[in-house]
N, C-alpha and C. Protein backbone atom coordinates (compact mmCIF):
# COMPACT_ATOMS: atom_id res chain seq x y z
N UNK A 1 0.83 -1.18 0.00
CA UNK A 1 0.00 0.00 0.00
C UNK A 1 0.88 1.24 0.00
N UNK A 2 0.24 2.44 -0.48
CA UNK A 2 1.10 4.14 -0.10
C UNK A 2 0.23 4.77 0.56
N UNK A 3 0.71 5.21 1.57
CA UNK A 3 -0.43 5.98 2.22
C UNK A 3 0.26 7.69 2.65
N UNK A 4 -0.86 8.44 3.02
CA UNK A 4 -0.36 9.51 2.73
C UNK A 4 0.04 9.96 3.79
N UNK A 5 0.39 11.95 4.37
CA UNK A 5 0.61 12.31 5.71
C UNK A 5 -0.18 11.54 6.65
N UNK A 6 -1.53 11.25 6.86
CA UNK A 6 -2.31 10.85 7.94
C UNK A 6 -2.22 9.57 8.02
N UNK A 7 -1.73 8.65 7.01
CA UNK A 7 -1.25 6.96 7.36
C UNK A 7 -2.49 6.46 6.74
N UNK A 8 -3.40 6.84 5.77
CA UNK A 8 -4.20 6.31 4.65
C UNK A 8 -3.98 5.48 4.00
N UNK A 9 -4.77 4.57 3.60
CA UNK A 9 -4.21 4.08 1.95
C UNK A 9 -5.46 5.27 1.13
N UNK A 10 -4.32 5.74 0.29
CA UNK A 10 -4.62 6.67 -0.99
C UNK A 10 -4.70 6.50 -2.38
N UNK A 11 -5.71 5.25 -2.75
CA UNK A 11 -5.69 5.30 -3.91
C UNK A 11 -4.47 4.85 -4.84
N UNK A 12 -3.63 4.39 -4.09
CA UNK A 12 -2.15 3.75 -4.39
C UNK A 12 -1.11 4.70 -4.75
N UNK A 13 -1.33 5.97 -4.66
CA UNK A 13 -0.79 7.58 -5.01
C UNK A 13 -0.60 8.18 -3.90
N UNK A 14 0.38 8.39 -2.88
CA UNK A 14 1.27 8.89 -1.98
C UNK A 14 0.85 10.63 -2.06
N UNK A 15 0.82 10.95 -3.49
CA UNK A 15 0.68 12.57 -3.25
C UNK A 15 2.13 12.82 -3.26
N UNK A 16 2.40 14.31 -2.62
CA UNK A 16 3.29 14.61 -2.47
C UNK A 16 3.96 14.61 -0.48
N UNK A 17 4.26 13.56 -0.83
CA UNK A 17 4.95 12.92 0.65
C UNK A 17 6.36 12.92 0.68
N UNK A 18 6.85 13.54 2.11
CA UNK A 18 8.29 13.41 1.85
C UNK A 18 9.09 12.39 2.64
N UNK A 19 10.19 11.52 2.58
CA UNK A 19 10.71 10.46 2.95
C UNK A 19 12.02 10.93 3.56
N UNK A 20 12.15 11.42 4.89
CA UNK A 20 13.20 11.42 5.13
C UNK A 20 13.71 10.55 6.13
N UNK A 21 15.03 10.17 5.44
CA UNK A 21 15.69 9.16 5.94
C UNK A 21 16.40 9.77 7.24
N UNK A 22 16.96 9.20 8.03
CA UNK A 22 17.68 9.58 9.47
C UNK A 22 19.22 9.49 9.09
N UNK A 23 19.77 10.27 9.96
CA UNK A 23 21.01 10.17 10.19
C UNK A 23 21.71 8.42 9.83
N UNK A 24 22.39 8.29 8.55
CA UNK A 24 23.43 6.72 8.47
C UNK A 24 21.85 5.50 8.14
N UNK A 25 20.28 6.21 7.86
CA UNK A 25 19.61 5.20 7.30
C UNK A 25 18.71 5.86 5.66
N UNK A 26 19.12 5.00 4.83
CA UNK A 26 18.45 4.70 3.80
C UNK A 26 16.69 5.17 3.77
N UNK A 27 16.13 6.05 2.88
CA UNK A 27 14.70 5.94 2.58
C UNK A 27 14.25 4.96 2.52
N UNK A 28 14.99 4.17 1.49
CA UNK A 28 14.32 2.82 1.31
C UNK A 28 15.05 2.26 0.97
N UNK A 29 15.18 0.40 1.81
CA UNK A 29 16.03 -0.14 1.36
C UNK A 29 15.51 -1.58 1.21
N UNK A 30 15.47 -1.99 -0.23
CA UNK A 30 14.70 -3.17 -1.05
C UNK A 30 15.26 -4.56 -0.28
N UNK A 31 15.75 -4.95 -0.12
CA UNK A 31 16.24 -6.47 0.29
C UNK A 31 15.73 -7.51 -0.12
N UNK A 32 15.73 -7.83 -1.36
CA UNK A 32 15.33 -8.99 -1.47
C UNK A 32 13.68 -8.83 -1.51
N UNK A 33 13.26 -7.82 -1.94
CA UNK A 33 11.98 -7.42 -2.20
C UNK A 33 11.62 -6.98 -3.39
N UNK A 34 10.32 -7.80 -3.74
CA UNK A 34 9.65 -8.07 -5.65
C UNK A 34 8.44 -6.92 -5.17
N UNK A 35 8.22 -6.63 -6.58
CA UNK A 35 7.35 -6.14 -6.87
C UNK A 35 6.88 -4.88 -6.31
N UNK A 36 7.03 -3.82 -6.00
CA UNK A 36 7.08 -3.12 -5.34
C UNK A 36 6.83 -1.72 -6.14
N UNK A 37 5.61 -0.81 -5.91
CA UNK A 37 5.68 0.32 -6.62
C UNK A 37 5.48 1.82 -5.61
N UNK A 38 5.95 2.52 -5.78
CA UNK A 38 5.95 3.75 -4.85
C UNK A 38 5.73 5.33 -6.23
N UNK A 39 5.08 5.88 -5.76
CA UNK A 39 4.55 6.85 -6.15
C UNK A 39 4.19 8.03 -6.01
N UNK A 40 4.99 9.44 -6.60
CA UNK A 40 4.50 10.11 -5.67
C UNK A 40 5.69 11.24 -4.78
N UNK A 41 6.95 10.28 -4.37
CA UNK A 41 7.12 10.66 -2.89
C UNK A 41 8.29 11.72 -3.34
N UNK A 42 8.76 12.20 -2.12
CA UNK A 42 9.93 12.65 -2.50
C UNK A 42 10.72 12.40 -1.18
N UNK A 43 11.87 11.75 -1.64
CA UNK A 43 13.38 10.89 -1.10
C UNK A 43 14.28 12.22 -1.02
N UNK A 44 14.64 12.45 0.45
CA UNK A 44 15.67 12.68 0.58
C UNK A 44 16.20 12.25 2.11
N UNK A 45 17.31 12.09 1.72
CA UNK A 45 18.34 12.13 2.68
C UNK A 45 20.27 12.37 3.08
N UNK A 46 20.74 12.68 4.05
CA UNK A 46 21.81 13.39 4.27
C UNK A 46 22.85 12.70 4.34
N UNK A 47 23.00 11.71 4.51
CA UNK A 47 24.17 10.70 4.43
C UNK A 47 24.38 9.10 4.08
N UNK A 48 23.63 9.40 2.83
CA UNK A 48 23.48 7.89 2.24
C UNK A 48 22.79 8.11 1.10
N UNK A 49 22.18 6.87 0.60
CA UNK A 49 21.76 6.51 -0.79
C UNK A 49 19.87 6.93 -0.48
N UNK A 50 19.11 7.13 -1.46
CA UNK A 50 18.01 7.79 -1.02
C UNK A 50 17.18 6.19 -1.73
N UNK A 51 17.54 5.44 -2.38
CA UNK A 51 17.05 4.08 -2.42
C UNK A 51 18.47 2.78 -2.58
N UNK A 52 17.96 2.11 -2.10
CA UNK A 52 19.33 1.22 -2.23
C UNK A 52 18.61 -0.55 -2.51
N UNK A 53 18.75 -1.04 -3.25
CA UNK A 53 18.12 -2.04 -3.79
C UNK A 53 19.12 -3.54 -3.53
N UNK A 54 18.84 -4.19 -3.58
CA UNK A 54 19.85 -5.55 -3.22
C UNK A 54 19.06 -6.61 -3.79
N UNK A 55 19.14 -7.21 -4.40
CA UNK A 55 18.85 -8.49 -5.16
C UNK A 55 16.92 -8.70 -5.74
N UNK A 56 16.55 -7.33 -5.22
CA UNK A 56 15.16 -6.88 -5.60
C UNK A 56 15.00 -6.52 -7.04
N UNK A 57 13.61 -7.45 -7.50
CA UNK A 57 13.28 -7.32 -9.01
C UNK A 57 11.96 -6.66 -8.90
N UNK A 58 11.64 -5.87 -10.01
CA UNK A 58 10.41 -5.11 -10.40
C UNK A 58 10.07 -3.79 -9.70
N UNK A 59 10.06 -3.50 -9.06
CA UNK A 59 10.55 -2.11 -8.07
C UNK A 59 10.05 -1.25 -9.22
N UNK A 60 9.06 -0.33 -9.23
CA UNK A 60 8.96 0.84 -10.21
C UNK A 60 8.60 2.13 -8.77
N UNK A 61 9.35 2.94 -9.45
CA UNK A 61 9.13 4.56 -9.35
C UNK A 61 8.48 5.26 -9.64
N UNK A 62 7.25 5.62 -9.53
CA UNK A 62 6.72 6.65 -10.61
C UNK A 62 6.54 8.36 -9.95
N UNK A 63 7.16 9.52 -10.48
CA UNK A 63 7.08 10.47 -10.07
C UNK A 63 7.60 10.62 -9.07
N UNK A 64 8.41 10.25 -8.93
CA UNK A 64 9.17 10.70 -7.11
C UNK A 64 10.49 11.39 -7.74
N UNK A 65 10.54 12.32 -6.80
CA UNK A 65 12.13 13.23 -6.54
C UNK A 65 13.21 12.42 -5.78
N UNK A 66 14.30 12.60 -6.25
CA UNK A 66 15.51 11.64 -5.29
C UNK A 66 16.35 13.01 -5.08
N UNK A 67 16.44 13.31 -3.94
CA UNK A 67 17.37 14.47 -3.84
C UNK A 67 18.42 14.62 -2.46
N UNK A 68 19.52 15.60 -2.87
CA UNK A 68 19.83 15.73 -1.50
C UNK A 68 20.66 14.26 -0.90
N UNK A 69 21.38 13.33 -1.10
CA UNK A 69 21.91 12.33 -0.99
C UNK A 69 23.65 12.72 -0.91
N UNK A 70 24.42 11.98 0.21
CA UNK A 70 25.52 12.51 -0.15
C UNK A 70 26.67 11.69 -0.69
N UNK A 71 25.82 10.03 -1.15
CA UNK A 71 26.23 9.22 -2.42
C UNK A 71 25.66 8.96 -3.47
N UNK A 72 25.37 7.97 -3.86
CA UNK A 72 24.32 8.01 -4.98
C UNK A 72 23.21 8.07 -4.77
N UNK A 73 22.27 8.82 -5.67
CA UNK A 73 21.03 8.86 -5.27
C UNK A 73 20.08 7.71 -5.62
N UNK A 74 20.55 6.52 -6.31
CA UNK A 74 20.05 5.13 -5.93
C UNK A 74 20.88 4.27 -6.47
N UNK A 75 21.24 3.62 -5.90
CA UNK A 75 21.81 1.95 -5.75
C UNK A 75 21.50 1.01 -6.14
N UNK A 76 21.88 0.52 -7.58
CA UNK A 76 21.22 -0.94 -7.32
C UNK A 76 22.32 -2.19 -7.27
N UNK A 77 21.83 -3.26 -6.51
CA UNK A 77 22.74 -4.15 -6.78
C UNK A 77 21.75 -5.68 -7.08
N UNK A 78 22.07 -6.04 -8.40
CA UNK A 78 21.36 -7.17 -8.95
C UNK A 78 20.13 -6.81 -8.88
N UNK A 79 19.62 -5.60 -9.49
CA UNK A 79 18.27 -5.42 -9.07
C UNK A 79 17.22 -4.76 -10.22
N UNK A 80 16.02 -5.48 -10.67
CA UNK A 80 15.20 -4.69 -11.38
C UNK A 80 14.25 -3.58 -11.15
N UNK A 81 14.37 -2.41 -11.82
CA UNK A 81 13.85 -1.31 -11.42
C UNK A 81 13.45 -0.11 -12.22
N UNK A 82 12.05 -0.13 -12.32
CA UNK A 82 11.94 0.63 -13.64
C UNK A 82 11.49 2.65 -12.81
N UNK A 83 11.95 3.34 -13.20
CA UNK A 83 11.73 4.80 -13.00
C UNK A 83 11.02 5.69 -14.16
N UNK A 84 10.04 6.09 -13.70
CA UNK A 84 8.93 7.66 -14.89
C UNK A 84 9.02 8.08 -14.57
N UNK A 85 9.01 9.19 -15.04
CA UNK A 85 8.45 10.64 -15.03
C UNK A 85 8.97 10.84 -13.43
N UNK A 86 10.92 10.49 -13.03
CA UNK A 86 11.21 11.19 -11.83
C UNK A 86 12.27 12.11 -11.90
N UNK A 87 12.74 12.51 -11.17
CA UNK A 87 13.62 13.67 -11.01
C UNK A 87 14.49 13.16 -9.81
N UNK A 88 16.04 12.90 -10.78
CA UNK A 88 17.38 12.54 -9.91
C UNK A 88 17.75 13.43 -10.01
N UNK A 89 18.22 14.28 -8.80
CA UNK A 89 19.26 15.35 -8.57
C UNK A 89 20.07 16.03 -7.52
N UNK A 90 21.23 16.63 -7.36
CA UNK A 90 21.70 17.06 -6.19
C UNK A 90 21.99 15.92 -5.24
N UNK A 91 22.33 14.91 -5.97
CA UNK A 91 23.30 14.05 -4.93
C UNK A 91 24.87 14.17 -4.83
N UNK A 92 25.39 13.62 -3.56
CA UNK A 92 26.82 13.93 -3.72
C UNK A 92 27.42 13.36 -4.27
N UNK A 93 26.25 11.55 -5.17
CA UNK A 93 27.75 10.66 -5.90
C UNK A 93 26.73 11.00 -7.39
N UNK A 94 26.42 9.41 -7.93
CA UNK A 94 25.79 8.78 -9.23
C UNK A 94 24.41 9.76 -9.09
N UNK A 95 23.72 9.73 -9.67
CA UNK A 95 22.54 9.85 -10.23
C UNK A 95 22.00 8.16 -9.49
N UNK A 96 21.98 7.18 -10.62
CA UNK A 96 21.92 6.05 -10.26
C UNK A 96 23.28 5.62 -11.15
N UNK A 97 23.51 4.24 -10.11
CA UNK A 97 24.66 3.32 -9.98
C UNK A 97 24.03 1.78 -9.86
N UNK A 98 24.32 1.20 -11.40
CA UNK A 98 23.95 -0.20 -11.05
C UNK A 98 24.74 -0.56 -11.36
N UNK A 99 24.92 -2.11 -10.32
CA UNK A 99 26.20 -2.94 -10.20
C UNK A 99 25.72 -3.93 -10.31
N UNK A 100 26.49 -5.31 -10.23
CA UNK A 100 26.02 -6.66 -10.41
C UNK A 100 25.35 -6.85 -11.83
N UNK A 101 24.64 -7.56 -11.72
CA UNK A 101 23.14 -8.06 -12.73
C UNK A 101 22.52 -7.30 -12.76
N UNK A 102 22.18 -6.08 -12.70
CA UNK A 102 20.73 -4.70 -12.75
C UNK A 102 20.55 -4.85 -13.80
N UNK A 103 18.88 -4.89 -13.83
CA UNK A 103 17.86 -4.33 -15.48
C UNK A 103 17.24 -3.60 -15.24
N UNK A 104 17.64 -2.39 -15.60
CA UNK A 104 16.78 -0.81 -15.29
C UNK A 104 16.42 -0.16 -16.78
N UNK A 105 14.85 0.32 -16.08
CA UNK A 105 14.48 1.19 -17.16
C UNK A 105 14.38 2.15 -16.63
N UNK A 106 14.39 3.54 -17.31
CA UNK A 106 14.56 4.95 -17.10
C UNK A 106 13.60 5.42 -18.03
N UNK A 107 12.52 5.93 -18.44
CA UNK A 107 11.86 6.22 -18.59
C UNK A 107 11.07 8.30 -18.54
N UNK A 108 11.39 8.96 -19.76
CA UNK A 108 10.43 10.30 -18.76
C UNK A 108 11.39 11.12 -17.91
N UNK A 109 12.62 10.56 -17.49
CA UNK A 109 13.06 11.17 -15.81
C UNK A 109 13.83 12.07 -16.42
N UNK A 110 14.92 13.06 -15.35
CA UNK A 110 15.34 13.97 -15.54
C UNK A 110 16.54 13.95 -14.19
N UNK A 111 17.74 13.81 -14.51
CA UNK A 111 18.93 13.16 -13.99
C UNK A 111 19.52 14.45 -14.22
N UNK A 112 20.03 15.36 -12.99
CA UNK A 112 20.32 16.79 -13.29
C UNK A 112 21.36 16.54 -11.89
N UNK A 113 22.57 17.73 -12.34
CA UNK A 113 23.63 17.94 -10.93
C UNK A 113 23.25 17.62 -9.76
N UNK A 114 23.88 15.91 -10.29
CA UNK A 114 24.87 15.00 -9.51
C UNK A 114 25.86 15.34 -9.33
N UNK A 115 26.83 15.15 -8.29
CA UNK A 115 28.24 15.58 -8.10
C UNK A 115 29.15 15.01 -8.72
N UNK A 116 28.79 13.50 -9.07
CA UNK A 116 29.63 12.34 -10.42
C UNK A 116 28.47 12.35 -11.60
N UNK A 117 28.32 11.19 -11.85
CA UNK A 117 27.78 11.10 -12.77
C UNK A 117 26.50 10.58 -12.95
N UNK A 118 25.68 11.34 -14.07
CA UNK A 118 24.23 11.01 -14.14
C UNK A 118 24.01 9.74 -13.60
N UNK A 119 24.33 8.37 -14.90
CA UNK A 119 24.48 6.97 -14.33
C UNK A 119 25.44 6.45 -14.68
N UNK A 120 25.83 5.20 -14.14
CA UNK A 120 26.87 4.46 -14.45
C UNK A 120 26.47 2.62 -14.32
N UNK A 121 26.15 2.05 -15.57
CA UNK A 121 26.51 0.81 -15.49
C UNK A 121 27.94 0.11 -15.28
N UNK A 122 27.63 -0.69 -14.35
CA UNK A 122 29.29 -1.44 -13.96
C UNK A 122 28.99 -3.24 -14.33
N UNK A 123 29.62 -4.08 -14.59
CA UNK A 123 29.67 -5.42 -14.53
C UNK A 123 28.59 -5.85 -15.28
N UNK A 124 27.61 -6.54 -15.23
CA UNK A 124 26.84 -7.23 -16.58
C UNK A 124 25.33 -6.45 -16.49
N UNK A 125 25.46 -5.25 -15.59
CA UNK A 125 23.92 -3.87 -15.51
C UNK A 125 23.71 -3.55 -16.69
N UNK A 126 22.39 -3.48 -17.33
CA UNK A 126 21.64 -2.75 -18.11
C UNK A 126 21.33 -1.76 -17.90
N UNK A 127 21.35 -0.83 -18.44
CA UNK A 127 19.95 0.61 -18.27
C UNK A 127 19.64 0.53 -19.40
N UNK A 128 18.68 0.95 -19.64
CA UNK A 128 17.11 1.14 -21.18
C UNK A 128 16.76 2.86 -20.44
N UNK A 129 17.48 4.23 -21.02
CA UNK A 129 17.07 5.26 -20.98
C UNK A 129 16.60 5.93 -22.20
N UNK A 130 15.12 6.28 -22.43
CA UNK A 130 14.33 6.72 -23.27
C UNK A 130 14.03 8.26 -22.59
N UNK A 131 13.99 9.34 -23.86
CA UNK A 131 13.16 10.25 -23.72
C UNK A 131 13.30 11.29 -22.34
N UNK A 132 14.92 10.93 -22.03
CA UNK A 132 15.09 11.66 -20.55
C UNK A 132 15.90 12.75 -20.95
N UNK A 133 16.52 13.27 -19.79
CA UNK A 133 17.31 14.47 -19.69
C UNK A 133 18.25 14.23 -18.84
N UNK A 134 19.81 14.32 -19.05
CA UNK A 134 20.65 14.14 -17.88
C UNK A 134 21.72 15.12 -18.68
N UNK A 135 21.88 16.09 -17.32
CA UNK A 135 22.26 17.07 -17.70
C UNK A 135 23.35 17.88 -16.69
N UNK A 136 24.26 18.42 -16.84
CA UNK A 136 25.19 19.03 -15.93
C UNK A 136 25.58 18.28 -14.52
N UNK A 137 26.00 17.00 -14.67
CA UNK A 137 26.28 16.06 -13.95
C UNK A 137 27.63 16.61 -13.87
N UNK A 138 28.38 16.14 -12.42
CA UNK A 138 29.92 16.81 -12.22
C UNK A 138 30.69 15.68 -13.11
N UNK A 139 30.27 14.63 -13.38
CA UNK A 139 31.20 13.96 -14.55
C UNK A 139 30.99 14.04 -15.69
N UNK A 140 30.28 12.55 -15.64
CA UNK A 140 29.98 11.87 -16.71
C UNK A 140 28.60 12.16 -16.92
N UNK A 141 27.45 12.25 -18.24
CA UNK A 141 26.21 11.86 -17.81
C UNK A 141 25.84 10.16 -18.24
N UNK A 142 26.31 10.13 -18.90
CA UNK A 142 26.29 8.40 -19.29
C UNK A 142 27.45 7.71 -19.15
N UNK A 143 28.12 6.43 -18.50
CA UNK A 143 29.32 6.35 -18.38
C UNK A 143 28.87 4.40 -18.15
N UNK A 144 29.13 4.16 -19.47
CA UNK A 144 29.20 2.55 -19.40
C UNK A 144 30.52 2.16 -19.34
N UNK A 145 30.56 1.37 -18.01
CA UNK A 145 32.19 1.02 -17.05
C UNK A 145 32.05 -0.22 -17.43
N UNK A 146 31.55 -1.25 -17.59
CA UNK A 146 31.73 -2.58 -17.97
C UNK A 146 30.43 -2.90 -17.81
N UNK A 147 29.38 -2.18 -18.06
CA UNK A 147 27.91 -2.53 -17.99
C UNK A 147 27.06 -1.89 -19.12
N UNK A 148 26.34 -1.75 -19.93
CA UNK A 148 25.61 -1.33 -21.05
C UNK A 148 24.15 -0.31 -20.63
N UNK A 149 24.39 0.68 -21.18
CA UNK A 149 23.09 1.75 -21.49
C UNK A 149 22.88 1.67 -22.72
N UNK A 150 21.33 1.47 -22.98
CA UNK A 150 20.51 1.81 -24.46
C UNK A 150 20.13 2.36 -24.60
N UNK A 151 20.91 3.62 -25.04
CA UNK A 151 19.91 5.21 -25.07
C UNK A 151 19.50 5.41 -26.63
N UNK A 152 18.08 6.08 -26.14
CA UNK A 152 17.92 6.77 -27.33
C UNK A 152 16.71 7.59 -26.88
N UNK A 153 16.95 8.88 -27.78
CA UNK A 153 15.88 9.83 -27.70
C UNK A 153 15.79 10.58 -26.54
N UNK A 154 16.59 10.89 -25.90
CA UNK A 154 17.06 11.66 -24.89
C UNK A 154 17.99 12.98 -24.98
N UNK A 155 17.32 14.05 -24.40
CA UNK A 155 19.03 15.13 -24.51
C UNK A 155 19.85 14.77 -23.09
N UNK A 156 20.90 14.69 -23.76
CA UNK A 156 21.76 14.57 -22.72
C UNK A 156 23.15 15.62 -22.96
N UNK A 157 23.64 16.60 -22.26
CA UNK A 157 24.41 17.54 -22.19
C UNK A 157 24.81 18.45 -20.62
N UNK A 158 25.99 19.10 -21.29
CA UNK A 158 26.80 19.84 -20.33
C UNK A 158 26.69 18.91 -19.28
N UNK A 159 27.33 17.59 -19.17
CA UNK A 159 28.04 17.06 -18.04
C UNK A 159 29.57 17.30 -18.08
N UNK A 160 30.55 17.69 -16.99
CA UNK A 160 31.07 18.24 -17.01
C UNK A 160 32.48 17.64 -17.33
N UNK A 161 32.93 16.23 -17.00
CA UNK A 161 34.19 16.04 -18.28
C UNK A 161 33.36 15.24 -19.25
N UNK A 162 32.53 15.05 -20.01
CA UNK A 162 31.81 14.08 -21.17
C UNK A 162 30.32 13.68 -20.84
N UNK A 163 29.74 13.91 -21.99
CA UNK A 163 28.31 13.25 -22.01
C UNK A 163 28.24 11.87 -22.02
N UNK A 164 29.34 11.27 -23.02
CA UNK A 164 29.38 9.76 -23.13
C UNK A 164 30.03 9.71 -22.56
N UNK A 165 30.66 8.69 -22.06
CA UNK A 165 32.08 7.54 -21.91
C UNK A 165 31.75 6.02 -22.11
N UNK A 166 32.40 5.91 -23.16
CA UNK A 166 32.43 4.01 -23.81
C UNK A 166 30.97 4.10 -24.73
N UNK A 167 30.42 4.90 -25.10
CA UNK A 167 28.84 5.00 -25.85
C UNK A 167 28.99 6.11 -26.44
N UNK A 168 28.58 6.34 -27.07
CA UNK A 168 27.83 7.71 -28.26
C UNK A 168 26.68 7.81 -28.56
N UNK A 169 26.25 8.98 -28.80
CA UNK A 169 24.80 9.91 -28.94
C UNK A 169 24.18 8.16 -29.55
N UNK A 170 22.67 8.32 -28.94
CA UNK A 170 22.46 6.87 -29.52
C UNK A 170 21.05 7.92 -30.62
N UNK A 171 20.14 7.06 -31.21
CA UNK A 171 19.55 7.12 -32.36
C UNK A 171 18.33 8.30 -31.71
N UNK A 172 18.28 9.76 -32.83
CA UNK A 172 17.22 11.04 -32.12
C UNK A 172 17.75 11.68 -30.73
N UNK A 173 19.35 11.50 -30.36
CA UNK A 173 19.53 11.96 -29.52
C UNK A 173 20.03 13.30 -29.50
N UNK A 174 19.57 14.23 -28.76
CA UNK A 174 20.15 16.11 -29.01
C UNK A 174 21.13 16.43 -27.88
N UNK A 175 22.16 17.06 -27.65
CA UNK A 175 23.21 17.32 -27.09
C UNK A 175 22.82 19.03 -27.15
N UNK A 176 21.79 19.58 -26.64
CA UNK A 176 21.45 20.72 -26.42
C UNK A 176 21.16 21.35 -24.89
N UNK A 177 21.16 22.75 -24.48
CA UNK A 177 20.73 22.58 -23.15
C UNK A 177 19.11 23.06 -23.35
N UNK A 178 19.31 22.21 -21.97
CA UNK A 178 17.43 22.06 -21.84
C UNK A 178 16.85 22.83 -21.35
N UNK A 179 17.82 24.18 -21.24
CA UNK A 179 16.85 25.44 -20.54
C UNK A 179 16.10 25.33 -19.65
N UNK A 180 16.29 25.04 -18.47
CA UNK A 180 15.63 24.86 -16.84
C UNK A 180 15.30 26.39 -16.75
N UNK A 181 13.78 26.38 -16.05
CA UNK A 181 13.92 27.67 -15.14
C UNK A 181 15.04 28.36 -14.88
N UNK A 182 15.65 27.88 -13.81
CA UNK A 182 16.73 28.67 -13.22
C UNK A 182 17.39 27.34 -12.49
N UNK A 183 18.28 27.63 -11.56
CA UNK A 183 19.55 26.68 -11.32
C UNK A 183 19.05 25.88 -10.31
N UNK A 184 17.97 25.99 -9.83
CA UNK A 184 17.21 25.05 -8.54
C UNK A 184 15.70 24.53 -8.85
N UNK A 185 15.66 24.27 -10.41
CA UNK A 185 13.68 24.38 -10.68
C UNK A 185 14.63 23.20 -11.94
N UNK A 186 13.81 22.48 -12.17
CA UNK A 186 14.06 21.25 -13.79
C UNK A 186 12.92 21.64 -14.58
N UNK A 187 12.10 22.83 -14.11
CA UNK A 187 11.31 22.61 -14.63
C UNK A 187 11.66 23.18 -16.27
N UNK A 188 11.09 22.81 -17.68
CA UNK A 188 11.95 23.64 -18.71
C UNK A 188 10.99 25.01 -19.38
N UNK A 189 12.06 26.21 -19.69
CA UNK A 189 11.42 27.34 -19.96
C UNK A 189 10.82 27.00 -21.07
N UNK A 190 9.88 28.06 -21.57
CA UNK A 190 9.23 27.91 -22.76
C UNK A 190 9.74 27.82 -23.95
N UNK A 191 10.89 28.73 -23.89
CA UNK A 191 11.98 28.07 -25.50
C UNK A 191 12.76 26.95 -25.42
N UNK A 192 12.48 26.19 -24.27
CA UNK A 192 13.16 25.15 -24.55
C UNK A 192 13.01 23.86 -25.50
């Protein structure tokens, strides 16, 4: 179930709820947990990962903010996990970081200054990123380390040493900036 400020179940839609994690604990941390959808929320926390996944398959995101993290702003390890229409940003490491076996879809989202890099597949991880934005990441915004991203149809730009590493612009992809409001809003101006 998601339930809202008053401890409801809401229609399976959280609203706008915020998740803060405590001092050295995780928002959320999957363990070995299927199926799982959250909606809605917004993740932050101050000294850790704002989701951290471990051998958990199917896990979807829809609409939640990941912010404010002072490693990656989600973790996966061996883990399936699909993300819409969310907003990764202002963490101190990855955007997201999958390791192990991960099959992630990315979907809609908007992956904006990270302190490293948008994402990073490592070891035999997938990402499937469609139709997103990752943008002014302190590294990399795409950075396949020994793991594979399938991008296409996404702008991805001004990350700050390379947009790619080990990949290139994949098929309808624009290397333009996406004109945000201003330096704390994703939201995009009208000429964008």
């Amino acid at each position: 179930f998601i339930g809202d400020r008053q401890g409801k179940i809401s229609d399976w839609n959280a609203g706008n709820v915020t998740l803060q994690g405590p001092s050295g604990s995780r928002c959320i941390f999957l363990n070995r947990n299927d199926y799982l959808k959250f909606t809605g929320f917004h993740l932050q926390v101050d000294d850790t990962q704002a989701v951290y996944a471990y051998f958990s398959q199917g896990a979807r995101f829809e609409q939640c903010d990941f912010v404010n993290t002072t490693t990656h702003a989600i973790y996966l390890y061996s883990s399936g996990v699909t993300l819409v229409n969310c907003l990764i940003h202002d963490s101190g490491g990855m955007g997201l970081y999958c390791f192990g076996d991960s099959d992630v879809e990315v979907w809609n989202c908007t992956i904006a200054n990270n302190t490293n890099d948008g994402m990073r597949a490592v070891n035999t991880s997938t990402i499937t990123l469609r139709n997103s934005i990752v943008a002014f990441n302190g590294r990399y915004g795409l950075y396949e380390l020994t793991g594979e991203i399938d991008h296409s149809y996404n702008l991805v730009f001004g990350n700050n040493n390379a947009d790619y590493i080990n990949t290139v612009a994949g098929v309808g992809e624009l290397n333009v900036d996406p004109e945000f409001v201003c330096d704390d809003s994703y939201y995009l101006s009208e000429d964008s």
